[in-house]
Protein backbone atom coordinates (compact mmCIF):
# COMPACT_ATOMS: atom_id res chain seq x y z
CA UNK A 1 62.69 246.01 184.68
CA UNK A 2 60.83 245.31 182.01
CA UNK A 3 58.93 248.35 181.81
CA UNK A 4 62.43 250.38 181.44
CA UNK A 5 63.97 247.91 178.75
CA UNK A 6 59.96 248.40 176.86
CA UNK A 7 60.38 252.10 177.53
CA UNK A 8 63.79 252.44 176.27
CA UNK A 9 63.37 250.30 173.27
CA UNK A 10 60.54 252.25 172.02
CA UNK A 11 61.80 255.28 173.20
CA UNK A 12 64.74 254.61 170.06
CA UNK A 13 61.91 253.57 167.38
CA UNK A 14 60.08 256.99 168.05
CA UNK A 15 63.10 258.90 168.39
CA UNK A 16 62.27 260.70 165.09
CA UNK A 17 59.06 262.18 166.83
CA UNK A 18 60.35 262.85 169.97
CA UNK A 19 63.86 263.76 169.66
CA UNK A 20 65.96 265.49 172.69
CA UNK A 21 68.77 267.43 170.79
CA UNK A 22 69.62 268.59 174.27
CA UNK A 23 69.26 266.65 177.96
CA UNK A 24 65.78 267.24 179.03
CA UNK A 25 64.68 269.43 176.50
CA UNK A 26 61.90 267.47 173.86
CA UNK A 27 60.93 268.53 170.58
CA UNK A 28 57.86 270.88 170.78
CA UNK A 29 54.64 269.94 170.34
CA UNK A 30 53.24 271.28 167.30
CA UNK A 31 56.70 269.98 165.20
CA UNK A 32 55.43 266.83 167.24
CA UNK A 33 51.92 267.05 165.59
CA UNK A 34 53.16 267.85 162.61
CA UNK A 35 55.75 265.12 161.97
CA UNK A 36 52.84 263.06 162.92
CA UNK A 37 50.19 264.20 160.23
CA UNK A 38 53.33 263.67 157.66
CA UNK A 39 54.12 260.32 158.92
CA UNK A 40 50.14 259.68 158.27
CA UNK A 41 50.38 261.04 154.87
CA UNK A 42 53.22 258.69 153.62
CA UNK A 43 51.14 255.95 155.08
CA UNK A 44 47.69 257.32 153.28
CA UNK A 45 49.71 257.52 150.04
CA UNK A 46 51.33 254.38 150.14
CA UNK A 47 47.78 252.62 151.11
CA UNK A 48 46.16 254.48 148.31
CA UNK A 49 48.55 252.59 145.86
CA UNK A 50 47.92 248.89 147.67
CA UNK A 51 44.19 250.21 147.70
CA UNK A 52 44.35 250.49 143.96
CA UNK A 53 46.30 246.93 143.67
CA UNK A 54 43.88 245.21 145.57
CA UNK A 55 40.87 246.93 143.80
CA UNK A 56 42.37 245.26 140.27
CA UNK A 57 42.73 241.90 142.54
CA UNK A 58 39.04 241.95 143.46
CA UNK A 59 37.34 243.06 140.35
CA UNK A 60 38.23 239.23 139.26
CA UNK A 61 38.56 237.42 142.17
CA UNK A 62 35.44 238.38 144.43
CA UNK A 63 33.49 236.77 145.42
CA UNK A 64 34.03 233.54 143.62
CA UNK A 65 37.87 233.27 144.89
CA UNK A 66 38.07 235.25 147.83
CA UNK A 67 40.60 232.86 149.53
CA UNK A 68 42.96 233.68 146.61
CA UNK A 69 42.56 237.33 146.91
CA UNK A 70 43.66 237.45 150.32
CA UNK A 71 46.36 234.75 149.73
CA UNK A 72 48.10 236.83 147.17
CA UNK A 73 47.98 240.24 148.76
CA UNK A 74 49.19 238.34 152.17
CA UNK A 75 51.78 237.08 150.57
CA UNK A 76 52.88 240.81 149.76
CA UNK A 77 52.28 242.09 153.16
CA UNK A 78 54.37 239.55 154.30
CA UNK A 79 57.25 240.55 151.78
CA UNK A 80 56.66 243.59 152.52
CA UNK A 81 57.27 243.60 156.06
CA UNK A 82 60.32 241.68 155.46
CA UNK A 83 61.55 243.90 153.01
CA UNK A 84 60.94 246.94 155.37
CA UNK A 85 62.29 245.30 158.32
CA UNK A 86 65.07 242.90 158.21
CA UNK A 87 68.11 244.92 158.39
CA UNK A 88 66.93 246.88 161.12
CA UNK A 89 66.37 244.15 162.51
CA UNK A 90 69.81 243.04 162.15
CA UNK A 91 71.00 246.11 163.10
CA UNK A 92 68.85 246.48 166.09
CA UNK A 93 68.70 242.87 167.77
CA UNK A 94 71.82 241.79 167.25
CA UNK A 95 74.64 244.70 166.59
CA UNK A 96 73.41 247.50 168.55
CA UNK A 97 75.19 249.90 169.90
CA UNK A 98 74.20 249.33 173.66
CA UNK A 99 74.94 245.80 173.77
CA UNK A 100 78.06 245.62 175.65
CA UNK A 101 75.92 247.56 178.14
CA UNK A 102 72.90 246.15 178.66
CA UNK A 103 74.70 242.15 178.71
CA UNK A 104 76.91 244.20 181.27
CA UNK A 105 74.29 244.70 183.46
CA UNK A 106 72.39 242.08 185.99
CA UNK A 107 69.37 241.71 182.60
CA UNK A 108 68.82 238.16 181.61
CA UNK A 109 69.84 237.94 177.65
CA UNK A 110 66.67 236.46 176.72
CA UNK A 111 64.96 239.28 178.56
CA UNK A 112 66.97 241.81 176.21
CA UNK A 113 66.26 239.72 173.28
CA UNK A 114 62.25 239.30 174.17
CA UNK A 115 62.21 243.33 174.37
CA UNK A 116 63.87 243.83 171.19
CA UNK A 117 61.78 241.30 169.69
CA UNK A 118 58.47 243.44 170.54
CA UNK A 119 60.13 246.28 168.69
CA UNK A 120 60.53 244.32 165.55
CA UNK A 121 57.66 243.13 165.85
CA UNK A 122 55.99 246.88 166.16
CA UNK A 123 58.09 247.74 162.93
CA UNK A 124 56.89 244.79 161.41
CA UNK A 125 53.38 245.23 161.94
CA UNK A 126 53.56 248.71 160.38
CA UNK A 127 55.16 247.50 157.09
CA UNK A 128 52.43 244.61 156.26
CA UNK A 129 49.46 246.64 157.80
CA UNK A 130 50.33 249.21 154.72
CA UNK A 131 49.52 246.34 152.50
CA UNK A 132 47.14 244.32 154.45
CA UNK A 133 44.82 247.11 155.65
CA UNK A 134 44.05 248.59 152.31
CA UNK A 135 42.90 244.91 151.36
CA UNK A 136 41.07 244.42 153.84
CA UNK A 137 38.99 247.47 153.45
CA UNK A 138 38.76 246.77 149.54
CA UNK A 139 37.05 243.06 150.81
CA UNK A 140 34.49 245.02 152.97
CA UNK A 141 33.35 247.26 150.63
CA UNK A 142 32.79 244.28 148.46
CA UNK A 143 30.60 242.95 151.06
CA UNK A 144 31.53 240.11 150.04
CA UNK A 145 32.35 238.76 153.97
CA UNK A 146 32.73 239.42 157.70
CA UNK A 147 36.39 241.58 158.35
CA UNK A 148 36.69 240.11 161.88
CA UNK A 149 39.73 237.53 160.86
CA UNK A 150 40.79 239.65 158.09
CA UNK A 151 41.60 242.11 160.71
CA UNK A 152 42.70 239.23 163.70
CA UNK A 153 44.88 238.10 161.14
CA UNK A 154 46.96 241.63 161.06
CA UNK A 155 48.22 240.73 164.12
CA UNK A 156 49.17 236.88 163.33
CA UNK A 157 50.56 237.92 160.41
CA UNK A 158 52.79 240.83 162.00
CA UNK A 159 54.37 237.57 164.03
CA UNK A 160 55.24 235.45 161.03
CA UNK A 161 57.10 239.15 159.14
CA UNK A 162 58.93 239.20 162.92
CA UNK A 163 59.76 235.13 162.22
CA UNK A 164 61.31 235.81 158.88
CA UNK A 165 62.80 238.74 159.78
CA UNK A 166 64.56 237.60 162.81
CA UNK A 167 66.15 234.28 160.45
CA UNK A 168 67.11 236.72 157.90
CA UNK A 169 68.70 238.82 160.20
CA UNK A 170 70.15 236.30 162.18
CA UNK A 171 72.00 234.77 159.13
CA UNK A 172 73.24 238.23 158.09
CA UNK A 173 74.54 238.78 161.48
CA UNK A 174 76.04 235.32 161.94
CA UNK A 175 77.61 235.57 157.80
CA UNK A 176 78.72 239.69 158.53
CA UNK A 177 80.12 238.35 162.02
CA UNK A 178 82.89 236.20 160.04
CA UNK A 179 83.44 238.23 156.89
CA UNK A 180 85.98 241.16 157.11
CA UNK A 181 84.02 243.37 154.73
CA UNK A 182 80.67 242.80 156.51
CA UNK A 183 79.75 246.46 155.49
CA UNK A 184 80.63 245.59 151.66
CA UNK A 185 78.30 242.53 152.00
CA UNK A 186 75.43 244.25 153.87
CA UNK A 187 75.42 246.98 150.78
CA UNK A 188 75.54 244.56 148.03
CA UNK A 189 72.92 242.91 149.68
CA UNK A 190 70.84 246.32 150.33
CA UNK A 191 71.03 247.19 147.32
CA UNK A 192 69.97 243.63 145.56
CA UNK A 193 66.67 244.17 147.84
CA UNK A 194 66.12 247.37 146.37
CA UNK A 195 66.54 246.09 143.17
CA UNK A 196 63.89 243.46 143.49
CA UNK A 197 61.63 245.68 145.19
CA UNK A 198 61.78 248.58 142.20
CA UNK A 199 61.65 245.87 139.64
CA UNK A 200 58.63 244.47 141.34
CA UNK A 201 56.63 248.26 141.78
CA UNK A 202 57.50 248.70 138.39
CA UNK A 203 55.94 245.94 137.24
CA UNK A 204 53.14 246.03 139.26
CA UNK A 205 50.15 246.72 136.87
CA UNK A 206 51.60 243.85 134.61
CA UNK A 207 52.16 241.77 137.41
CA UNK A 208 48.21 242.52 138.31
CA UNK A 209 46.91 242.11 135.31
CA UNK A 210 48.58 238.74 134.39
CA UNK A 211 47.00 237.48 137.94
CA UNK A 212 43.60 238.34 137.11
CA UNK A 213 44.14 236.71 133.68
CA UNK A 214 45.02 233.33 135.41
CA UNK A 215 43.25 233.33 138.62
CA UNK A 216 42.21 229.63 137.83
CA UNK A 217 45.22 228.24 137.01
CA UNK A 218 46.82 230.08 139.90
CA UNK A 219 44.05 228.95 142.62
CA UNK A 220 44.67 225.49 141.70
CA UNK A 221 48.63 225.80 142.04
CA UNK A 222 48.67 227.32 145.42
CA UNK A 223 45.83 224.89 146.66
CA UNK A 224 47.98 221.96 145.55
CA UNK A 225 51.48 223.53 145.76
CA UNK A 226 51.46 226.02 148.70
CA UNK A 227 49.61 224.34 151.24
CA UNK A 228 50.00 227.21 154.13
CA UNK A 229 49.21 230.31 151.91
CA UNK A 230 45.97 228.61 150.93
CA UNK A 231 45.21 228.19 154.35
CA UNK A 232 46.06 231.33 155.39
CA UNK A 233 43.65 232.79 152.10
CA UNK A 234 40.71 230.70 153.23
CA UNK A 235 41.32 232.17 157.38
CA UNK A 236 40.98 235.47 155.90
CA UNK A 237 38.00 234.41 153.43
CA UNK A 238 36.13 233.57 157.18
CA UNK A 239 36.54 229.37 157.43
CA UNK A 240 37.27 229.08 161.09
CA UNK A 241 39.12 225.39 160.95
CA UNK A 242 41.67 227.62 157.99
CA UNK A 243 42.00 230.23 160.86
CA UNK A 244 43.06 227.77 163.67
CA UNK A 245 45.41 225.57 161.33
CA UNK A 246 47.05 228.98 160.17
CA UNK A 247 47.84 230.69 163.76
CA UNK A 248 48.90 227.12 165.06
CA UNK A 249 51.43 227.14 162.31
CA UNK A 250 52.09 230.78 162.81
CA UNK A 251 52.72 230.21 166.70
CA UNK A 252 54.76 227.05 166.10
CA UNK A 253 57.11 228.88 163.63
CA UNK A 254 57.92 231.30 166.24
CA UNK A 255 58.45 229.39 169.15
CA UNK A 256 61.05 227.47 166.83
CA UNK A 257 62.51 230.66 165.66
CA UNK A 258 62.45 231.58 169.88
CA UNK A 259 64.47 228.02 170.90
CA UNK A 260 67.19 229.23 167.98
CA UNK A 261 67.78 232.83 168.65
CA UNK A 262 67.73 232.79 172.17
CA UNK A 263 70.92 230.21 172.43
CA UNK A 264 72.76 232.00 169.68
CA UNK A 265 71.82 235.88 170.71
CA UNK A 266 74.59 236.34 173.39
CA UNK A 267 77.16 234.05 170.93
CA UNK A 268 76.45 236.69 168.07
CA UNK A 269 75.85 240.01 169.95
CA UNK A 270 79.27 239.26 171.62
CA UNK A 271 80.94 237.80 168.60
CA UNK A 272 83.73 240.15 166.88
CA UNK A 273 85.26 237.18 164.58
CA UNK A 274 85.68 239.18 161.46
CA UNK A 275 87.84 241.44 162.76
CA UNK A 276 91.64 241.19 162.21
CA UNK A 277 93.37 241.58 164.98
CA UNK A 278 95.94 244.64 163.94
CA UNK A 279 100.11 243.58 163.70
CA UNK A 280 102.84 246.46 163.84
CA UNK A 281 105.18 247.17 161.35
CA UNK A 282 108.01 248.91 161.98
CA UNK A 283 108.28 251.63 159.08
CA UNK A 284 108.05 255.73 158.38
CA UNK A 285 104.96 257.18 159.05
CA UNK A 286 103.59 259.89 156.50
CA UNK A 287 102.64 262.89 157.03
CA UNK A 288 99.23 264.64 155.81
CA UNK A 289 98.26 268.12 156.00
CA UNK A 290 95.28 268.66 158.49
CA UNK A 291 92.41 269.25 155.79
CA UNK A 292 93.65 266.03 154.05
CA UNK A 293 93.18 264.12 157.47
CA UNK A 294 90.26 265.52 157.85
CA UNK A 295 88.53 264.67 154.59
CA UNK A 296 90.05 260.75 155.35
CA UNK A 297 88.58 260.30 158.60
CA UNK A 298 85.00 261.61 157.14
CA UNK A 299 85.68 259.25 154.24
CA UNK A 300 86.38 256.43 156.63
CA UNK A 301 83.32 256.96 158.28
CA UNK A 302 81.01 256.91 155.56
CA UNK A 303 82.92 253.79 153.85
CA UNK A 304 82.84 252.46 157.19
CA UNK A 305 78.56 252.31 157.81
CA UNK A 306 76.09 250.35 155.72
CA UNK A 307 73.41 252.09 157.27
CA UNK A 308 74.90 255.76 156.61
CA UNK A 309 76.25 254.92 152.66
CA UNK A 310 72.36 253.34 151.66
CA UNK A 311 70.61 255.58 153.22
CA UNK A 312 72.61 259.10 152.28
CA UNK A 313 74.08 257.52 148.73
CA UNK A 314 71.24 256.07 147.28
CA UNK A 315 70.95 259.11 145.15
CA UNK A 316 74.31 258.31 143.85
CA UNK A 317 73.43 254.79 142.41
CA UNK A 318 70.43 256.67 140.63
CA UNK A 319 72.25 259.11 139.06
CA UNK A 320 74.87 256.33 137.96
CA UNK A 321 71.54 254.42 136.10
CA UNK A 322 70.76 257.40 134.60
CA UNK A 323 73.61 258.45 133.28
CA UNK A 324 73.64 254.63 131.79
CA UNK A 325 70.61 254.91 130.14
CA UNK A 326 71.17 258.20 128.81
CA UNK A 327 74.12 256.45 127.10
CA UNK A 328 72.30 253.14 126.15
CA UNK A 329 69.08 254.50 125.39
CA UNK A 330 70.20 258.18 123.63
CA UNK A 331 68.53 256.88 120.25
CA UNK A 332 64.65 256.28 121.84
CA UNK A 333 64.68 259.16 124.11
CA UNK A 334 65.42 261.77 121.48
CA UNK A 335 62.46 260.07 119.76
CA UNK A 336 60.27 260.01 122.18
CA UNK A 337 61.40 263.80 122.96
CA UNK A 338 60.83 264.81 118.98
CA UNK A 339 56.89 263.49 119.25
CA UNK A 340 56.34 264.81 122.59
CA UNK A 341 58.30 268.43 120.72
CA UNK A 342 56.19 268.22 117.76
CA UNK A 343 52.52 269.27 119.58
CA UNK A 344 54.49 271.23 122.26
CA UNK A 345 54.06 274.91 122.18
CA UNK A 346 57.49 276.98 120.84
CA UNK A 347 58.74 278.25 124.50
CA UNK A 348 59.18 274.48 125.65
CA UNK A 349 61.88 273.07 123.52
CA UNK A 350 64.59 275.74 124.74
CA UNK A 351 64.02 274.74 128.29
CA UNK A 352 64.88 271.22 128.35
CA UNK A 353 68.43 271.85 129.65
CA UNK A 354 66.90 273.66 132.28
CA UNK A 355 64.76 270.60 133.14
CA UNK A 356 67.45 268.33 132.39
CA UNK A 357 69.31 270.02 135.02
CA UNK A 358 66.12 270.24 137.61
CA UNK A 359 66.24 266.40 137.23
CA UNK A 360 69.61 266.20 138.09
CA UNK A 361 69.23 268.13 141.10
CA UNK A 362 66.18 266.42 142.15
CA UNK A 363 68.57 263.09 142.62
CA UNK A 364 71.44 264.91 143.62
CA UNK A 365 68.97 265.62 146.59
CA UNK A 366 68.66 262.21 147.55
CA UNK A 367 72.12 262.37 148.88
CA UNK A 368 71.92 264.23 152.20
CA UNK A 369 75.64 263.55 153.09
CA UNK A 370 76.14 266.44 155.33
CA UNK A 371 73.07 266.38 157.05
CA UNK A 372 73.94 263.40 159.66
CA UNK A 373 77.97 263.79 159.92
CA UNK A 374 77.46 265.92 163.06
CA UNK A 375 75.07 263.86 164.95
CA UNK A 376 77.35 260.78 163.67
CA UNK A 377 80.50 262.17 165.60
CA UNK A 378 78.48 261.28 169.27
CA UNK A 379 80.00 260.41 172.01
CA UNK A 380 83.24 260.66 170.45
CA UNK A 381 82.68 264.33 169.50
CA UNK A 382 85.51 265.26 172.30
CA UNK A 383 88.32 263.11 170.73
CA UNK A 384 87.89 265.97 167.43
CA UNK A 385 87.12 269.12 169.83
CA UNK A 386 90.28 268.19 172.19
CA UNK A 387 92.29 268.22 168.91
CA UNK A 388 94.20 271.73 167.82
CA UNK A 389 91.34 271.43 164.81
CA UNK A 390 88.97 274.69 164.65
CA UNK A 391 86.10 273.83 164.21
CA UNK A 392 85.51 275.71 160.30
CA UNK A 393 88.08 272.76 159.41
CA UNK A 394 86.23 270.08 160.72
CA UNK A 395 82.82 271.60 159.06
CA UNK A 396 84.93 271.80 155.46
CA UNK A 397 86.01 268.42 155.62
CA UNK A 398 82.22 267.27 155.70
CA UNK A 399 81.19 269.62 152.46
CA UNK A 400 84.41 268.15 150.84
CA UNK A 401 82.99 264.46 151.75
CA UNK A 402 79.98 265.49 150.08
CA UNK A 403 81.06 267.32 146.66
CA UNK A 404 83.74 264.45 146.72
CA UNK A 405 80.87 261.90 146.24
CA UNK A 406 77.95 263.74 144.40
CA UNK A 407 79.67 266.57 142.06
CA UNK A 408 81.40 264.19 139.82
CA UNK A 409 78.21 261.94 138.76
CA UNK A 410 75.96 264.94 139.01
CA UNK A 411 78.00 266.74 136.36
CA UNK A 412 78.42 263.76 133.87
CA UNK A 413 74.61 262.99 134.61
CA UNK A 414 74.38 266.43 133.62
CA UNK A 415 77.21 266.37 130.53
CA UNK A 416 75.14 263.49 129.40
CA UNK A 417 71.90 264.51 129.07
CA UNK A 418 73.03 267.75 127.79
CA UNK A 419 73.98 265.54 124.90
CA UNK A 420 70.84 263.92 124.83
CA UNK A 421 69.07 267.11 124.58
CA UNK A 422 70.95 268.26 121.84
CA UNK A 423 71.98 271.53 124.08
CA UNK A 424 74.14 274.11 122.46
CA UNK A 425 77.58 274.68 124.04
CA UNK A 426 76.16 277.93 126.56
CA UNK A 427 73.04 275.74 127.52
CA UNK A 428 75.91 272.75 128.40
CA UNK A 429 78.38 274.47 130.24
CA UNK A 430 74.91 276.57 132.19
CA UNK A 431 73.47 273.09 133.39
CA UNK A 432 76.84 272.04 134.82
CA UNK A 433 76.66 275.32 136.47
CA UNK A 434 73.72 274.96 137.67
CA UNK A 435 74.47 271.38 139.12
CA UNK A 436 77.70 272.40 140.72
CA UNK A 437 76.26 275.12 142.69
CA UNK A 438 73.18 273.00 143.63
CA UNK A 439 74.95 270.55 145.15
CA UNK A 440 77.21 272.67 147.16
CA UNK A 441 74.27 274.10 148.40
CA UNK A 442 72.60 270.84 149.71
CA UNK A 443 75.67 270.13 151.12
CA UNK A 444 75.73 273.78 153.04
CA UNK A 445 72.12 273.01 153.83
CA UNK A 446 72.41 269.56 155.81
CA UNK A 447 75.53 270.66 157.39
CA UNK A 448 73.60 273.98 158.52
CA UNK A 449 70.58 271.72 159.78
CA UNK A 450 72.11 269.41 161.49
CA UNK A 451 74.17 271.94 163.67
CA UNK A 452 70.81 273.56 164.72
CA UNK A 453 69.27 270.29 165.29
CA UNK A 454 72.45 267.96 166.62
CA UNK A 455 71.45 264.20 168.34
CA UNK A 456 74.93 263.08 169.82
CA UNK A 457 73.41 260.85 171.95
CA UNK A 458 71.96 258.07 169.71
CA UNK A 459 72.62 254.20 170.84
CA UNK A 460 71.78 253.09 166.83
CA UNK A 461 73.13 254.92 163.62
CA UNK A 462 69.70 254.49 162.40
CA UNK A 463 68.40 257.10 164.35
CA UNK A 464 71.25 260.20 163.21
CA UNK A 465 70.84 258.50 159.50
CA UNK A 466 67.19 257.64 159.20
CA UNK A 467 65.27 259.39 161.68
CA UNK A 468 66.99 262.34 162.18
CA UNK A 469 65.40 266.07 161.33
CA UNK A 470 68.29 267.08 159.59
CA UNK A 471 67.87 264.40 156.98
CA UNK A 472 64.42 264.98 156.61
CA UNK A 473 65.33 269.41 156.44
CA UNK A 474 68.08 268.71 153.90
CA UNK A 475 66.24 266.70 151.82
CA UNK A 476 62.95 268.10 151.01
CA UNK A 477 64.42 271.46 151.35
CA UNK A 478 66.58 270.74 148.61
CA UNK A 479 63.95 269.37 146.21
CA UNK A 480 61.96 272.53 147.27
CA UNK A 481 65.26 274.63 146.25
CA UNK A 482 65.44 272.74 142.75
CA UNK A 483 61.55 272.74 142.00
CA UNK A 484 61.81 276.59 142.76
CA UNK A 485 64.80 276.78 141.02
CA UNK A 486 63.40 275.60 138.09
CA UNK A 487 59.91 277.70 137.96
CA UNK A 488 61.70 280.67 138.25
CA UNK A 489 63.83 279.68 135.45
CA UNK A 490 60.77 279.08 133.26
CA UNK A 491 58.88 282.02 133.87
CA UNK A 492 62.62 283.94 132.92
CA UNK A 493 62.74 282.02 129.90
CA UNK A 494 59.19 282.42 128.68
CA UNK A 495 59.28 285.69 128.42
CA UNK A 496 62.97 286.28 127.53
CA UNK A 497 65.28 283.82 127.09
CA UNK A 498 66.36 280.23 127.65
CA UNK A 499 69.93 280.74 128.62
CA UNK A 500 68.72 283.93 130.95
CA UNK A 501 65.95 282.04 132.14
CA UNK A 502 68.75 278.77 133.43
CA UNK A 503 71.06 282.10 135.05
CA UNK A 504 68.31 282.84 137.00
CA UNK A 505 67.90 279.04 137.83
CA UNK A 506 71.65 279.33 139.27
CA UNK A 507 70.77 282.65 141.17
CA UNK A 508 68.53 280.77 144.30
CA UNK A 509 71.04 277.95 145.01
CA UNK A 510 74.07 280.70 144.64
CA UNK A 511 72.10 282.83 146.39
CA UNK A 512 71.89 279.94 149.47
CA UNK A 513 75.17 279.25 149.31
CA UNK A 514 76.47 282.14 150.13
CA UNK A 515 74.19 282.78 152.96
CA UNK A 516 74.88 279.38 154.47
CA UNK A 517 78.59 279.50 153.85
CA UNK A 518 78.97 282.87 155.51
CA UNK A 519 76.50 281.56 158.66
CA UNK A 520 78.92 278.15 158.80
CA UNK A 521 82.66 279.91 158.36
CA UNK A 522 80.90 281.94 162.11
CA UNK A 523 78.07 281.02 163.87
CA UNK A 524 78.31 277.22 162.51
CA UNK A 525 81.37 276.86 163.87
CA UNK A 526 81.01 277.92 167.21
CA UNK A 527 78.65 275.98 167.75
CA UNK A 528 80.19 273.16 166.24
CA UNK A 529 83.52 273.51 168.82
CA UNK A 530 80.58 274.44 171.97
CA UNK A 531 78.50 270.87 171.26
């Protein structure tokens, strides 16, 4: 039993590897390799930054206050992992999908809640290890000390990201299981996490510096102050007595954390409190045209996941900010854009529209709308294929979710910073051209992908949303359409013209739409009704 619950657990976190878009048939093993090495990338590149964090860390701190170094950059592995973690772990240990199924069966709870444990956990572990690792290899090639409990304390430190993860998520899931607009309250409180977080990487070289600037003042406070991160600095720094005290707090934290989840798991996996139970009225019913129903059950859908509207609408919010600050801050950019003019050479000033628009396009990206709706239909893909819908309707309705929610910011984002720019009235009305047609062209693009590369048989929206190829297909093949997009405009407008160069900018996302429109209106949508 427990080798099936470990198996299928697992099986769900590495679903984006090894994917079965059909019953018994597995993703092949070169894509496998390949998502593999670009998994390892993300992880090089995000080390490399955490490398360079720590490096500032230790050029002050080692050896003299080696404890401190590794009680600050703990302390951000730990947030880290948190950060990373917690609402999949709400959404995994307490609101999954296969709940009513697996409490159906003879499976202790606590069994089901030990196994979904070790995959937070897992998660966890990669998150902090991202920061943790690059520190600890910064401290050896100091020389400063031994690595051994630097490196033990990966591991104990993985269990205390699981222990705050699991509260976190545990109060989110026992607040969202009383609230009617859980999904409003998970997004608000999404998106104040990744407001922190940006806040905090944007900061980070200040935040750096200022901490080498005080590392006296600051060793004191936390020796004094913080009791358990000094302890946990001085385990890592190689005192043995630090290292017992730490993973005896560590272990003591979690079996408390253990006692409290495992009485309220089945109470809260079970619990459906916030919903309100539904009254009939007798009245007239309305009638709505089939597209119109259509477009309102996709809209439902979307409004309806936190998971789905944070991870496909991010792009939305950033286009909203910058839009803001191209508004706010109009005055300092077009200074900052007449110094960086002044030493530029003549052919660059005519193609800022054409960047402004690239840069538009680039965020527009981020919102990969289409490329999940087909995997998010399921189990309940029948219900919609029994209906007297053909199946080019139901494909329309998801490219009308998506220019519904992406062309109207991406065209004042564009409006705006066309009057940033200073663009003439042709180099305007060209970068809302260009806009329009890219994003109905990412749109065409998911849809396309994730009909070729369907997963209807997820337990977790994360997977479709997050992990799925489509996602990853529509989204860097979209940047890849605006960044070619662009360098064909400016070797166009180089050597002719500006406003020719930004026509030939629109000519590769026309150019896809119409291929991709003509493949969905036939072959899409027979596969679409034969899924």
């Amino acid at each position: 039993m427990w080798k099936a619950l470990l198996k299928k657990q697992f099986t769900e976190l590495l679903v984006f590897y090894f994917p079965k878009a059909k019953p018994g048939k597995k993703r092949d093993g070169v894509m496998i390799v390949l998502f593999a090495l670009l998994f390892l990338f993300i992880l090089i590149s995000l080390g490399g930054t955490f490398y360079a964090a720590a490096d500032m860390l230790a050029s002050s701190m080692l050896p003299r206050l080696g404890w401190l170094y590794f009680a600050l950059l703990g302390a951000l592995s730990v947030l880290s992992g948190v950060l990373g973690g917690v609402f999949s772990t709400y959404a995994g240990l307490y609101l999954a999908k296969d709940n009513d199924l697996l409490l159906s069966l003879p499976i202790p709870p606590r069994r089901i809640l030990i196994v979904r444990m070790i995959a937070v956990y897992a998660a966890g572990l990669t998150y902090s290890a991202v920061v943790w690792i690059p520190a600890v290899i910064r401290w050896l090639v100091s020389g400063v000390g031994s690595g051994l409990f630097p490196l033990l304390l990966t591991f104990v430190n993985a269990l205390l990201v699981l222990v705050l993860s699991c509260l976190l998520g545990w109060g989110v899931a026992a607040i969202s299981s009383r609230l009617r607009n859980k999904n409003v309250i998970t997004v608000i409180l999404s998106l104040l996490f990744l407001a922190v977080y940006f806040l905090a990487t944007s900061r980070m070289n200040l935040l750096m510096q200022t901490l080498t600037e005080k590392a006296d003042s600051m060793a004191a406070a936390l020796r004094e102050k913080v009791w358990p991160l000094y302890q946990m600095g001085q385990a890592a720094a190689g005192r043995g007595l630090s290292m017992l005290i730490w993973c005896c707090l560590v272990l003591a934290l979690f079996l408390i954390t253990w006692a409290l989840l495992s009485r309220s798991f089945l109470r809260i996996a079970t619990a459906n409190r916030g919903a309100k139970k539904a009254v009939y009225r007798a009245g007239r019913s309305r009638a709505s045209d089939m597209d119109a129903a259509l477009l309102r059950k996709e809209l439902k859908r979307f409004l309806g996941s936190p998971v789905y509207m944070m991870n496909c609408g991010i792009g939305l919010i950033f286009m909203v900010v910058l839009a803001v600050a191209a508004l706010v801050k109009a005055g300092s950019v077009r200074e900052t854009m007449d110094l960086f003019l002044a030493s530029a050479p003549p052919y660059l000033p005519p193609l800022l529209p054409a960047m402004g628009a690239m840069t538009v396009s680039l965020l527009a990206a981020m919102c990969p709308i289409t490329a999940p709706s087909v995997s998010l239909e399921g189990r309940s893909l029948w219900v919609l294929q029994s209906l007297p819908v053909p199946g080019e309707a139901a494909l329309k309705a998801k490219e009308r979710l998506h220019l519904l929610l992406v062309l109207p910011p991406a065209l004042l984002c564009s409006l705006l910073l066309a009057l940033v720019l200073r663009a003439d009235l042709l180099s305007c009305l060209l970068m809302l051209a260009v806009t329009a047609l890219f994003v109905m062209a990412s749109g065409a693009l998911g849809l396309a992908a994730n009909l070729k590369k369907p997963n209807l048989t997820w337990t977790s929206e994360i997977v479709p949303v997050k992990q799925g190829l489509p996602v990853l297909i529509a989204l860097f093949g979209s940047w890849a359409l605006a960044v070619a997009s662009a360098g064909l405009c400016a070797a166009v407008g180089i050597r002719l013209d500006a406003r020719l160069g930004m026509l030939a900018e629109a000519l590769l996302p026309a150019l896809l739409l119409v291929l991709l429109k003509r493949w969905l209106k036939n072959k899409g949508s027979r596969i679409f009704e034969n899924l």
